[in-house]
N, C-alpha and C. Protein backbone atom coordinates (compact mmCIF):
# COMPACT_ATOMS: atom_id res chain seq x y z
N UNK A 1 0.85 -1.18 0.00
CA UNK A 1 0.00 0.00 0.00
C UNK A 1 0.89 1.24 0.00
N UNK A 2 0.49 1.89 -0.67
CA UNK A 2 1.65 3.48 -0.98
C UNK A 2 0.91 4.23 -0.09
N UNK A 3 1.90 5.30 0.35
CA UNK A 3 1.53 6.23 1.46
C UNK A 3 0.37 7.09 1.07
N UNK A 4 -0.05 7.61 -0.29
CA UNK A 4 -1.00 8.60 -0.55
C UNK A 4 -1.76 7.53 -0.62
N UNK A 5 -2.55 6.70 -0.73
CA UNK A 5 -3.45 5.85 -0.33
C UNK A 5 -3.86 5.67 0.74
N UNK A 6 -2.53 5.46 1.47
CA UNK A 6 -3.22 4.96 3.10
C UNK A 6 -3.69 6.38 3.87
N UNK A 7 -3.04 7.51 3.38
CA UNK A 7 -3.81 9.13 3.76
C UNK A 7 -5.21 9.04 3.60
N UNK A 8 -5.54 8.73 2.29
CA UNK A 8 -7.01 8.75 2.07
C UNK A 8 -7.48 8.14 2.41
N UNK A 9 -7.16 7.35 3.26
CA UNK A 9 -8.66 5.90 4.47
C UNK A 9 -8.98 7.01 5.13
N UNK A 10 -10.33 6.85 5.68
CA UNK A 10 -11.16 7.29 6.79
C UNK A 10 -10.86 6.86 8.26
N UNK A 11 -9.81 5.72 8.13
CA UNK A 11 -9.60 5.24 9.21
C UNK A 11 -7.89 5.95 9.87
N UNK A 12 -7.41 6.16 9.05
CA UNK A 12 -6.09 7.76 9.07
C UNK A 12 -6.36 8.75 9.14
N UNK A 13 -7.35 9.31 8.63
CA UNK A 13 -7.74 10.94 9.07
C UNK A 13 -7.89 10.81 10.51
N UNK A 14 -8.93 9.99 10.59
CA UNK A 14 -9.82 9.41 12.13
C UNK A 14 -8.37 9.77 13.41
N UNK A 15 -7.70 8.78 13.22
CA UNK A 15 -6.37 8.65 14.00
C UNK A 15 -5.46 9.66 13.98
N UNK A 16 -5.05 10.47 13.05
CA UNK A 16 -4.31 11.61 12.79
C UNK A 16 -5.05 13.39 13.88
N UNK A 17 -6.57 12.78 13.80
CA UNK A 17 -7.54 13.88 14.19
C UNK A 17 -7.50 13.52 15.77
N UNK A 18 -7.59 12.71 16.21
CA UNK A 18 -7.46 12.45 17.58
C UNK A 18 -5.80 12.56 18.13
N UNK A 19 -5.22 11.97 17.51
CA UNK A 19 -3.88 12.45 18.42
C UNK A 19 -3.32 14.17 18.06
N UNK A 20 -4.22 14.90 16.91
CA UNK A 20 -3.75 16.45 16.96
C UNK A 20 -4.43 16.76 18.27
N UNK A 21 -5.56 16.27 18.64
CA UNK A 21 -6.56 16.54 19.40
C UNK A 21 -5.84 16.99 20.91
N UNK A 22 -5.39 15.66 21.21
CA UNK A 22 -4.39 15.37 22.14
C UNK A 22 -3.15 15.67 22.60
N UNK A 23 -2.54 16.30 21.34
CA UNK A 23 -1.14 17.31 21.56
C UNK A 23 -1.70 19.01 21.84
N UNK A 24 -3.24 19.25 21.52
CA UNK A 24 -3.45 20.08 21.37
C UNK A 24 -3.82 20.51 22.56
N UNK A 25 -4.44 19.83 23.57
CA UNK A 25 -4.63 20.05 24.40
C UNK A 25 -3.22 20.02 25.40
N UNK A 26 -2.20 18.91 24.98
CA UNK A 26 -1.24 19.11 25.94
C UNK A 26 -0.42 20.37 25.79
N UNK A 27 -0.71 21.18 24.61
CA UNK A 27 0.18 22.53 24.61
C UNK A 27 -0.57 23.81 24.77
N UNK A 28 -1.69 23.83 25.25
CA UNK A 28 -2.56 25.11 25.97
C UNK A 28 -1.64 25.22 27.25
N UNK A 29 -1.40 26.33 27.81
CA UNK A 29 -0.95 27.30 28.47
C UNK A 29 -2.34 27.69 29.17
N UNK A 30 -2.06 27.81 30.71
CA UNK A 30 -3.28 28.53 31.92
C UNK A 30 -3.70 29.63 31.12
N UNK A 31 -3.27 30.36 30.42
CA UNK A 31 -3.65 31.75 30.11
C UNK A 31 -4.04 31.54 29.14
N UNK A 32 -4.88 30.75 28.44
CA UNK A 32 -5.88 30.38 27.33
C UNK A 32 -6.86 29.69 28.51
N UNK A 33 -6.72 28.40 29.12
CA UNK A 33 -8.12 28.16 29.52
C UNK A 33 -7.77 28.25 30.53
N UNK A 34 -8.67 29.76 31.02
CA UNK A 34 -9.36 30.63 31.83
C UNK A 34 -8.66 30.47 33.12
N UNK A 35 -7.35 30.64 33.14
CA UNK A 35 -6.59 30.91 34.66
C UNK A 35 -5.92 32.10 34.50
N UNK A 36 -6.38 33.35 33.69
CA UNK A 36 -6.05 34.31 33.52
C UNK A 36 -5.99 35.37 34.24
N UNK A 37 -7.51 34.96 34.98
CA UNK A 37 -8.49 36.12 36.21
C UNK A 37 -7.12 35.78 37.20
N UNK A 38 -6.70 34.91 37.48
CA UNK A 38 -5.96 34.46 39.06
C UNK A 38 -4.19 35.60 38.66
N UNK A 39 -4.01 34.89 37.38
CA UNK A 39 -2.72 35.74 37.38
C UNK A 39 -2.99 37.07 36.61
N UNK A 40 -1.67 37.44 37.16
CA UNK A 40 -1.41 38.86 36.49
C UNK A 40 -1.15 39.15 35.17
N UNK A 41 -0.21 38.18 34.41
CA UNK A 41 0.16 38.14 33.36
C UNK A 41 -0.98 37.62 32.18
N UNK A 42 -0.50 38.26 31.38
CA UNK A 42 -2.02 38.46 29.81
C UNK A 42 -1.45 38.29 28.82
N UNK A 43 -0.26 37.90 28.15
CA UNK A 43 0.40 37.81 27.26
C UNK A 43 0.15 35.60 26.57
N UNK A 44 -0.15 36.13 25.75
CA UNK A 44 -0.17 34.66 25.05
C UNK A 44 0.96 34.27 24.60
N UNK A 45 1.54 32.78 24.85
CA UNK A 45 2.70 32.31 24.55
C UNK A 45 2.18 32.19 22.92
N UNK A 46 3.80 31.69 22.45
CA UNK A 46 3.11 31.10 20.96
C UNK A 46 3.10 29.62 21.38
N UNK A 47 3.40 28.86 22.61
CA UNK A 47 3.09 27.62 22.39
C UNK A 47 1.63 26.97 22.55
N UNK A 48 0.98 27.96 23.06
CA UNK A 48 -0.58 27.70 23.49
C UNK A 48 -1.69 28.22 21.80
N UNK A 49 -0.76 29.27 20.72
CA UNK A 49 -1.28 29.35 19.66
C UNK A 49 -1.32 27.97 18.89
N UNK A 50 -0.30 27.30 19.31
CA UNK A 50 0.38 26.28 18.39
C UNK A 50 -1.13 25.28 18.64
N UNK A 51 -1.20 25.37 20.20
CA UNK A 51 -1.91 24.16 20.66
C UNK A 51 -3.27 24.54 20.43
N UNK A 52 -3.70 25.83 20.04
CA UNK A 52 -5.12 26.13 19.47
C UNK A 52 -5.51 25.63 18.46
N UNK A 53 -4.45 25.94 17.45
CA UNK A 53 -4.20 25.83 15.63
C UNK A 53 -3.96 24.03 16.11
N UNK A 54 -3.96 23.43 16.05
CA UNK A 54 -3.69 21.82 16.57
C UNK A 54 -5.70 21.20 17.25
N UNK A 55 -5.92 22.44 17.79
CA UNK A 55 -7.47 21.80 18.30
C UNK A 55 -7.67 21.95 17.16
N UNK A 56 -8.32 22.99 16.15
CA UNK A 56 -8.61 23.78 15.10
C UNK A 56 -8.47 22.85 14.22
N UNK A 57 -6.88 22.12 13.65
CA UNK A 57 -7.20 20.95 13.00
C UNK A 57 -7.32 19.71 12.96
N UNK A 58 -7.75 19.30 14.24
CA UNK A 58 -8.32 17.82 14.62
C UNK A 58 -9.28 17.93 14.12
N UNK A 59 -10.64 19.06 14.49
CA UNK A 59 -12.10 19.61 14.65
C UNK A 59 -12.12 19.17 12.86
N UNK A 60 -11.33 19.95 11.98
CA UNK A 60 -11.44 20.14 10.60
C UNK A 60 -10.85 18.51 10.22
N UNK A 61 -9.95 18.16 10.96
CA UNK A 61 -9.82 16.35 10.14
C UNK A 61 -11.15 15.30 10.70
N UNK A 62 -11.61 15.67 11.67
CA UNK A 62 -12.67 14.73 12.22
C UNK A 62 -14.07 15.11 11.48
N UNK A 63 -14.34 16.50 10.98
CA UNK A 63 -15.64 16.20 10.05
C UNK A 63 -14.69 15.77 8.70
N UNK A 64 -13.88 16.07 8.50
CA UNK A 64 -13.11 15.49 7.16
C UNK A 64 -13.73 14.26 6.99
N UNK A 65 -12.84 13.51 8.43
CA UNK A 65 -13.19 11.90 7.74
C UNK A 65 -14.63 11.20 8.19
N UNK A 66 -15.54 11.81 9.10
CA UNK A 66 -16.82 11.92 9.12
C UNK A 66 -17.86 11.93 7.89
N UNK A 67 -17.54 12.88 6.76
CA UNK A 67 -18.27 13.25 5.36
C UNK A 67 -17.33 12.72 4.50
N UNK A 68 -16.58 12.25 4.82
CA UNK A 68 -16.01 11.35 3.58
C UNK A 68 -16.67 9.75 3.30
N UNK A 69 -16.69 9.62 2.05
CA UNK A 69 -18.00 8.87 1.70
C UNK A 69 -16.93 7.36 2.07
């Protein structure tokens, strides 16, 4: 099986969408979900952007392979 094949299973998006899911959440920073009020500091890292843009495309690979016929 060649690699651009095995991309296009429903069953690789599926798996690819859950573990972005999962890094995505492990790279949020307190100062995205809502421990902001407690500290002082307001400045967004870029590693908690990273881990947004990472939820953002799990969300977009999981209806991917959802509506894929």
């Amino acid at each position: 099986m060649k690699i651009n094949e095995l991309l296009k299973e429903k069953k690789t998006t599926g798996i690819f969408a859950i573990i972005a899911f999962i890094g995505g959440f492990f790279f949020l920073n307190q100062t995205v979900t809502g421990n902001v009020i407690i500290e002082s500091e307001k400045s967004i890292n870029l590693i908690s952007i990273i881990g947004l843009a990472l939820i953002a495309c799990a969300i977009i690979l999981a209806f991917y392979s959802l509506k894929k016929k």
